[in-house]
PDB file of N, CA and C in Angstrom:
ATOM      1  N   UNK A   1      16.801 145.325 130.685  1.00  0.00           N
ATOM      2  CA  UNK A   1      17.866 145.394 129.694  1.00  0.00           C
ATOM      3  C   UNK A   1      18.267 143.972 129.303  1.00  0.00           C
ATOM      4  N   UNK A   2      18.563 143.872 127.944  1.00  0.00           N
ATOM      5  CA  UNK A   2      18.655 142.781 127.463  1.00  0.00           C
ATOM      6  C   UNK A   2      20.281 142.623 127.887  1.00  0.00           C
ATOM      7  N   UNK A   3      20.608 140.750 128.133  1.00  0.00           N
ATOM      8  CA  UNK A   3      22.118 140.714 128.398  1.00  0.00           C
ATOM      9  C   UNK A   3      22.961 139.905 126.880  1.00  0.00           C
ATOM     10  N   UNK A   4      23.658 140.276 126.166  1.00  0.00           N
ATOM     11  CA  UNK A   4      24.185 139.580 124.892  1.00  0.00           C
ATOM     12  C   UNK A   4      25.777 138.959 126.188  1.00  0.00           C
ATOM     13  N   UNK A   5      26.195 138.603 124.645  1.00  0.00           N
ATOM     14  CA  UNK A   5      27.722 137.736 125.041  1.00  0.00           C
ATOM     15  C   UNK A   5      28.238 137.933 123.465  1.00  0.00           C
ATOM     16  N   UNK A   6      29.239 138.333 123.469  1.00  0.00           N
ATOM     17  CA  UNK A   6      30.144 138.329 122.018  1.00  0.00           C
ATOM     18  C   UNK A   6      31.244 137.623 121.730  1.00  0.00           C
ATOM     19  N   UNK A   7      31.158 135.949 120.539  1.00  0.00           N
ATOM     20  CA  UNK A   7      32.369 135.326 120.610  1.00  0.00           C
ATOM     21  C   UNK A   7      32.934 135.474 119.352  1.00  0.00           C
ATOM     22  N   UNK A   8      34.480 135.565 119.533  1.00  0.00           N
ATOM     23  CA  UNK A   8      35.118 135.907 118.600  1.00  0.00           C
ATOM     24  C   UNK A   8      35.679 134.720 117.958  1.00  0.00           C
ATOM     25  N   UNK A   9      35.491 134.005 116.896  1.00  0.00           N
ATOM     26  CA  UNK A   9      36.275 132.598 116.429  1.00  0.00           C
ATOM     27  C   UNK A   9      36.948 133.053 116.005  1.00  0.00           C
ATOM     28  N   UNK A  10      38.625 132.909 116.130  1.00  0.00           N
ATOM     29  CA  UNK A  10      39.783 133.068 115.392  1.00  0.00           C
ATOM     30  C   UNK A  10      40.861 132.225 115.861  1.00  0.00           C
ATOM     31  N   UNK A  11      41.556 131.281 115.262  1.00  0.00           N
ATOM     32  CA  UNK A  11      43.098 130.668 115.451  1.00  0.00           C
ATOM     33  C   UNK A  11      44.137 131.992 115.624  1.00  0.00           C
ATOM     34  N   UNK A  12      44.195 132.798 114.859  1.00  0.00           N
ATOM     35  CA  UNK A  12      45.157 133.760 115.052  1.00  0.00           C
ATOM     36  C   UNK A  12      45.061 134.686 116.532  1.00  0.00           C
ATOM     37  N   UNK A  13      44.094 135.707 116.577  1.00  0.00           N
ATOM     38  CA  UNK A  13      43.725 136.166 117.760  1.00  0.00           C
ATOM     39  C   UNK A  13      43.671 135.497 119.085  1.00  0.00           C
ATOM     40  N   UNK A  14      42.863 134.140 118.793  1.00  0.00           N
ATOM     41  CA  UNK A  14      43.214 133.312 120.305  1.00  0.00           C
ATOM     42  C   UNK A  14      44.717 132.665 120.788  1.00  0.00           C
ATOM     43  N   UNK A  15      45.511 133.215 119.740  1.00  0.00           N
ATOM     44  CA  UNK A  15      47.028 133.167 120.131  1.00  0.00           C
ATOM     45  C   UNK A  15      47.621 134.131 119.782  1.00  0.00           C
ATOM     46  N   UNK A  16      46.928 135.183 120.317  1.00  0.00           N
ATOM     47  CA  UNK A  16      47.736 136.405 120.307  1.00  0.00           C
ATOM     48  C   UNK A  16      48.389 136.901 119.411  1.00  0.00           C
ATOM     49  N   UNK A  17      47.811 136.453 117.943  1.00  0.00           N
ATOM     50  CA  UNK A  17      49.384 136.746 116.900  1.00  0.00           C
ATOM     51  C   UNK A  17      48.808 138.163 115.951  1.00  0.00           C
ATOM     52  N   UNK A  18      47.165 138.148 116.250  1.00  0.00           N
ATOM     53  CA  UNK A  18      46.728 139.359 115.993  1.00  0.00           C
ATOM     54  C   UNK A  18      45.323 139.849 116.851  1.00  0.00           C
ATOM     55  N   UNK A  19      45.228 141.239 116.766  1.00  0.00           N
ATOM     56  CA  UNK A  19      44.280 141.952 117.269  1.00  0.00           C
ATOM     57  C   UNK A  19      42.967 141.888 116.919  1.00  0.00           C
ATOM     58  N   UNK A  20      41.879 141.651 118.038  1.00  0.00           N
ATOM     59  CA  UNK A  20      40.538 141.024 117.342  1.00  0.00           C
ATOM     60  C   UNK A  20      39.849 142.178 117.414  1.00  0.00           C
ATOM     61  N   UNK A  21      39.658 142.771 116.111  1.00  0.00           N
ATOM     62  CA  UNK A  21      39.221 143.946 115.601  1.00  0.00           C
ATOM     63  C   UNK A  21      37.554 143.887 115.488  1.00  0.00           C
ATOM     64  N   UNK A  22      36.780 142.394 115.475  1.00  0.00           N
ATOM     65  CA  UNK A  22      35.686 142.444 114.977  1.00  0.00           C
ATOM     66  C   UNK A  22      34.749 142.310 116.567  1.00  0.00           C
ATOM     67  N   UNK A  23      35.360 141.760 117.740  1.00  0.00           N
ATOM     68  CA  UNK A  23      34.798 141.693 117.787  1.00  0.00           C
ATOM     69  C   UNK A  23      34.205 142.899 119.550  1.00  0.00           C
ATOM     70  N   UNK A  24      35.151 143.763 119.566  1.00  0.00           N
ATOM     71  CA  UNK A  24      34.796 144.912 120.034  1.00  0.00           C
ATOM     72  C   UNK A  24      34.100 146.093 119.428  1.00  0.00           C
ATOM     73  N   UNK A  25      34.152 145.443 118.076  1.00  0.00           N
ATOM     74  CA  UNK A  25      33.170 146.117 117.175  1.00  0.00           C
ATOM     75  C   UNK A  25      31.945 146.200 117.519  1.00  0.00           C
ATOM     76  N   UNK A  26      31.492 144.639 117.909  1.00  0.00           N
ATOM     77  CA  UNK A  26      30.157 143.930 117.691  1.00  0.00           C
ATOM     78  C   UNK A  26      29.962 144.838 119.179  1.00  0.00           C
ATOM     79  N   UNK A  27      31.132 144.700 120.548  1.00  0.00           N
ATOM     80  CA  UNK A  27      30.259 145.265 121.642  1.00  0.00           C
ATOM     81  C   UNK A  27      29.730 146.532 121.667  1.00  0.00           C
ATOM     82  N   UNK A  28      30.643 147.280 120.549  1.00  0.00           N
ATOM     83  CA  UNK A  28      30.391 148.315 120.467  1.00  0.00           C
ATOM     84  C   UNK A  28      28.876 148.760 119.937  1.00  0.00           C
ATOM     85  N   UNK A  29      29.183 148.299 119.134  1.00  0.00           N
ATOM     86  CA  UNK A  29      27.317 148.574 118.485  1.00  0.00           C
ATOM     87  C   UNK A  29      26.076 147.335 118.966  1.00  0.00           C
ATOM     88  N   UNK A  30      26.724 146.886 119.844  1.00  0.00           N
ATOM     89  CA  UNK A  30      25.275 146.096 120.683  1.00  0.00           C
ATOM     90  C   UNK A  30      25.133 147.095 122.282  1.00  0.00           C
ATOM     91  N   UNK A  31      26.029 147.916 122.497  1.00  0.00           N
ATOM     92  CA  UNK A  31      26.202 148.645 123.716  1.00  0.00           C
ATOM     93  C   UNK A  31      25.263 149.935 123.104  1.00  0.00           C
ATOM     94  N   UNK A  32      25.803 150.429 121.715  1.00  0.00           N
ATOM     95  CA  UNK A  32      24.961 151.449 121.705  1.00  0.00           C
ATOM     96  C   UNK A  32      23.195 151.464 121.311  1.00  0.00           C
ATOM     97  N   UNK A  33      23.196 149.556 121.085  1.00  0.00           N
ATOM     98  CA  UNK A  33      21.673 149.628 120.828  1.00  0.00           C
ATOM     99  C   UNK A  33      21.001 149.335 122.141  1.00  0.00           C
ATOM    100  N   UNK A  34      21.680 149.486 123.468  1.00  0.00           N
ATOM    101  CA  UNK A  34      20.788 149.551 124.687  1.00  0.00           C
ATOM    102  C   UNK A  34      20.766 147.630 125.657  1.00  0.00           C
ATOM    103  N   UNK A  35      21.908 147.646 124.459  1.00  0.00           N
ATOM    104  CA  UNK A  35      22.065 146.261 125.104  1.00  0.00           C
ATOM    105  C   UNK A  35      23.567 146.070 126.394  1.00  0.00           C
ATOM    106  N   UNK A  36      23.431 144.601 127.266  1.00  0.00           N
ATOM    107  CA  UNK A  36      24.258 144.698 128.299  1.00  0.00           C
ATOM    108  C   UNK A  36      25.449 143.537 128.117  1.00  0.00           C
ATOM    109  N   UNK A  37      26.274 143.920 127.862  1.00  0.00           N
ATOM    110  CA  UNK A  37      27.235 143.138 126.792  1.00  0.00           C
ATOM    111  C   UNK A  37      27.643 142.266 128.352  1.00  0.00           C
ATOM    112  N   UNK A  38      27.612 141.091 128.607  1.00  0.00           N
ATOM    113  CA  UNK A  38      27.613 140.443 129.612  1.00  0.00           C
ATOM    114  C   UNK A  38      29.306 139.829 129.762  1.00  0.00           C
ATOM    115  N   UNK A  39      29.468 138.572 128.272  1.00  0.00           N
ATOM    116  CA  UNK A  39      30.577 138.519 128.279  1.00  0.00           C
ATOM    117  C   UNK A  39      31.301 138.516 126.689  1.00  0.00           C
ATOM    118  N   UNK A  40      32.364 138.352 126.730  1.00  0.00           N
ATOM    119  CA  UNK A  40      33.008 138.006 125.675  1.00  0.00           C
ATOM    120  C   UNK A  40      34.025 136.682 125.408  1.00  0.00           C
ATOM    121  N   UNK A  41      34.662 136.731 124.277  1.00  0.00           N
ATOM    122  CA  UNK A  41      35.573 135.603 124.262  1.00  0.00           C
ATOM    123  C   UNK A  41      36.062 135.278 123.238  1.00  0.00           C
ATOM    124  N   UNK A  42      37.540 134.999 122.996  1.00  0.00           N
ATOM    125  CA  UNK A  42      38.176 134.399 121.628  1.00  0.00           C
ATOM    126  C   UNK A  42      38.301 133.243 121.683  1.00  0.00           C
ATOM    127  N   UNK A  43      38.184 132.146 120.786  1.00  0.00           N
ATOM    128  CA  UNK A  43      38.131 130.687 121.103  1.00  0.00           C
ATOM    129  C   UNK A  43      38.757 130.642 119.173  1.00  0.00           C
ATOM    130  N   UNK A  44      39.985 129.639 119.525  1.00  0.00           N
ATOM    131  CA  UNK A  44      40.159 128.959 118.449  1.00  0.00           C
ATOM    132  C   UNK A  44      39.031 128.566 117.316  1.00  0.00           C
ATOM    133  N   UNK A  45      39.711 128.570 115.950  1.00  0.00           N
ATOM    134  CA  UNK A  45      38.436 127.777 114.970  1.00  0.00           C
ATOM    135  C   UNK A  45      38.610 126.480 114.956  1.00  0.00           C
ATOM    136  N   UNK A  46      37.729 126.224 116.329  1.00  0.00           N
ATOM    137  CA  UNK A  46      37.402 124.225 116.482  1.00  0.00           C
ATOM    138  C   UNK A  46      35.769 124.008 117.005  1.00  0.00           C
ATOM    139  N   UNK A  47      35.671 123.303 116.624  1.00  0.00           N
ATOM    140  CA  UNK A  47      33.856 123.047 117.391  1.00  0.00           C
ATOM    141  C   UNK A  47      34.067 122.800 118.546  1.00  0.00           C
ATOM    142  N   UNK A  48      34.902 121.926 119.412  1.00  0.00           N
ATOM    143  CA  UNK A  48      34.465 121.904 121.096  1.00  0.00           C
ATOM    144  C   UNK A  48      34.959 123.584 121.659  1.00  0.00           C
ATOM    145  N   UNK A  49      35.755 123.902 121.443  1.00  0.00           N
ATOM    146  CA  UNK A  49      36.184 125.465 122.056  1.00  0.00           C
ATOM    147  C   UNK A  49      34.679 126.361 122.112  1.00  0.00           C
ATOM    148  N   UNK A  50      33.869 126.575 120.424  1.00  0.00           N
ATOM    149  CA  UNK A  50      33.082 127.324 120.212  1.00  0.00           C
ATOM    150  C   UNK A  50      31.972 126.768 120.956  1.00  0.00           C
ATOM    151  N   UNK A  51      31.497 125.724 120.961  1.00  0.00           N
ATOM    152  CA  UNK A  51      30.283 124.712 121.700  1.00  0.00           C
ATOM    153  C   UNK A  51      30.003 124.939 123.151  1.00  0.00           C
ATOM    154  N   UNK A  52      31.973 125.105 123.752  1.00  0.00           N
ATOM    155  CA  UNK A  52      31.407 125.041 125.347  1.00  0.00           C
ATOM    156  C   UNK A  52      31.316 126.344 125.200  1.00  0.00           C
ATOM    157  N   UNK A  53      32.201 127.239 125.012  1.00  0.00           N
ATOM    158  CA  UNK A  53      31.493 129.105 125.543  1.00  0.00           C
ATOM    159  C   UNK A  53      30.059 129.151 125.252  1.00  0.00           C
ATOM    160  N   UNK A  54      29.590 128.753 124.237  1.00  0.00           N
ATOM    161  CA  UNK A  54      28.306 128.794 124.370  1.00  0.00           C
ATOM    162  C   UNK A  54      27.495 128.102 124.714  1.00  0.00           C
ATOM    163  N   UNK A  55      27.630 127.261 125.039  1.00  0.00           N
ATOM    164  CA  UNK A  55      27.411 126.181 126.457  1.00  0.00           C
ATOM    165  C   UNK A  55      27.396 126.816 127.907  1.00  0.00           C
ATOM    166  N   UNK A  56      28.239 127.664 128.194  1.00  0.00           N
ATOM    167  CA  UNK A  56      28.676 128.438 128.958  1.00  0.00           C
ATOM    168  C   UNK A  56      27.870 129.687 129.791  1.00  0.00           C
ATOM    169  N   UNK A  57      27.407 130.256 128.081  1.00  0.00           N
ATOM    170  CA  UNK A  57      26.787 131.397 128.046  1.00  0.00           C
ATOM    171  C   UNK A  57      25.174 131.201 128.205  1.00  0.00           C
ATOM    172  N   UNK A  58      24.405 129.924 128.267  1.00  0.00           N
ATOM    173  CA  UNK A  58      23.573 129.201 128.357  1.00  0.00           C
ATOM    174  C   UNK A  58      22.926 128.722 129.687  1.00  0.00           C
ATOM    175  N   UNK A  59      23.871 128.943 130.844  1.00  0.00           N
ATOM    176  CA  UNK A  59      23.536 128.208 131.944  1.00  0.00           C
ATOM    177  C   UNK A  59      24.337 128.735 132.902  1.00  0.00           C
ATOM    178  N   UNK A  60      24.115 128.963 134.105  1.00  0.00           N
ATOM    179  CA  UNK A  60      22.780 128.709 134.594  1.00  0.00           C
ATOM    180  C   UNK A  60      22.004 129.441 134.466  1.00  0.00           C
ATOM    181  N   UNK A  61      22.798 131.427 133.976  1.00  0.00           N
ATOM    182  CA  UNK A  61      21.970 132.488 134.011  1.00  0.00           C
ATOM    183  C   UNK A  61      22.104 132.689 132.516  1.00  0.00           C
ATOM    184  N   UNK A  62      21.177 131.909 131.892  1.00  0.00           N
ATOM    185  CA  UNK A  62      21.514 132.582 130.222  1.00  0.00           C
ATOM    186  C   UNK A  62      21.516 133.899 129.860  1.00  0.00           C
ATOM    187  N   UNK A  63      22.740 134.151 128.831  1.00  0.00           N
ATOM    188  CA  UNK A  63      22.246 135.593 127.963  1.00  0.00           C
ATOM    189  C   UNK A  63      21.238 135.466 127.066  1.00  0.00           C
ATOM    190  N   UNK A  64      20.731 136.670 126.900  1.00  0.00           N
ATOM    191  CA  UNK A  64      19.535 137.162 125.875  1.00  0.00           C
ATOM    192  C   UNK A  64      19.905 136.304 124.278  1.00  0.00           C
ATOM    193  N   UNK A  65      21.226 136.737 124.252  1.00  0.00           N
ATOM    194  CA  UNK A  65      21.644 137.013 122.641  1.00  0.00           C
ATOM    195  C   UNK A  65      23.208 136.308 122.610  1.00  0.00           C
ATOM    196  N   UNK A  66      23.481 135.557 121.789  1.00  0.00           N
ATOM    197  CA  UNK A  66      25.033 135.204 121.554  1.00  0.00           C
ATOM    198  C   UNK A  66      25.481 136.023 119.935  1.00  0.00           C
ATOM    199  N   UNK A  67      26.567 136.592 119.850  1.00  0.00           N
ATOM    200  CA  UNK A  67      26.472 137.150 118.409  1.00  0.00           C
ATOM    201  C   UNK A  67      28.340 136.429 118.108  1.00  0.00           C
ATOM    202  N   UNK A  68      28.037 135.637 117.176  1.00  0.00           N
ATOM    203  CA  UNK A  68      29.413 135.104 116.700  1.00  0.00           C
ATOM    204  C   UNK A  68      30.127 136.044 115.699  1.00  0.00           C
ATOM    205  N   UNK A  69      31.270 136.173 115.818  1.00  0.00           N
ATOM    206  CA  UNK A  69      32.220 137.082 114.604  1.00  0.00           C
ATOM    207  C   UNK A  69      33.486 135.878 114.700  1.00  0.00           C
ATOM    208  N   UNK A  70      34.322 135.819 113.412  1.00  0.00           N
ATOM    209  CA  UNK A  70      35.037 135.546 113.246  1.00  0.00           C
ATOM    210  C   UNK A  70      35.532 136.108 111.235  1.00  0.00           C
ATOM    211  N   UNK A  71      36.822 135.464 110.594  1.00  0.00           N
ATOM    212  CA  UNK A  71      37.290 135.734 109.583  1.00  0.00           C
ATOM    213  C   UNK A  71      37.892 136.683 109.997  1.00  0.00           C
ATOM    214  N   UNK A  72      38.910 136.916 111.319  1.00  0.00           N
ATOM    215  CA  UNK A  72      39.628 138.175 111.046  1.00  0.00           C
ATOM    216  C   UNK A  72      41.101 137.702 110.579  1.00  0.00           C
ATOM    217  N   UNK A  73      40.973 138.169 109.463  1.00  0.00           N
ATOM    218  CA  UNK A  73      42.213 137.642 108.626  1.00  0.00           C
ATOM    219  C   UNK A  73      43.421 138.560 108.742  1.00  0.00           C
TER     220      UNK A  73
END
């Protein structure tokens, strides 16, 4: 079984000021294509936040798949 990771870029959501709608979406339909949703994560819209999770998700036991969502407005 393949292992993904799902990150959510949003300023709003990573401070709680709204609900991240997109990106339990994404686990949702990577769960029902047989995939093993490993981890997740909301990270501000900045490049070092987004860089290390997936930096993160990279080492030592990489996931298969990283799938980025963000624009939840």
């Amino acid at each position: 079984m393949f292992k993904a990771a799902v990150l959510t870029v949003s300023d709003r959501s990573f401070r709680e000021e709204r609900p991240d709608a997109g990106g339990p979406l994404v686990v949702e339909i990577l769960k029902n294509a047989g995939y093993a949703v490993a981890e997740t994560a909301i990270v501000p819209d900045e490049q070092g936040p987004i860089e290390a999770a997936r930096r993160q998700w990279c080492a030592p036991e990489p996931v298969d798949l990283i799938v980025t969502t963000g624009g939840t407005r």
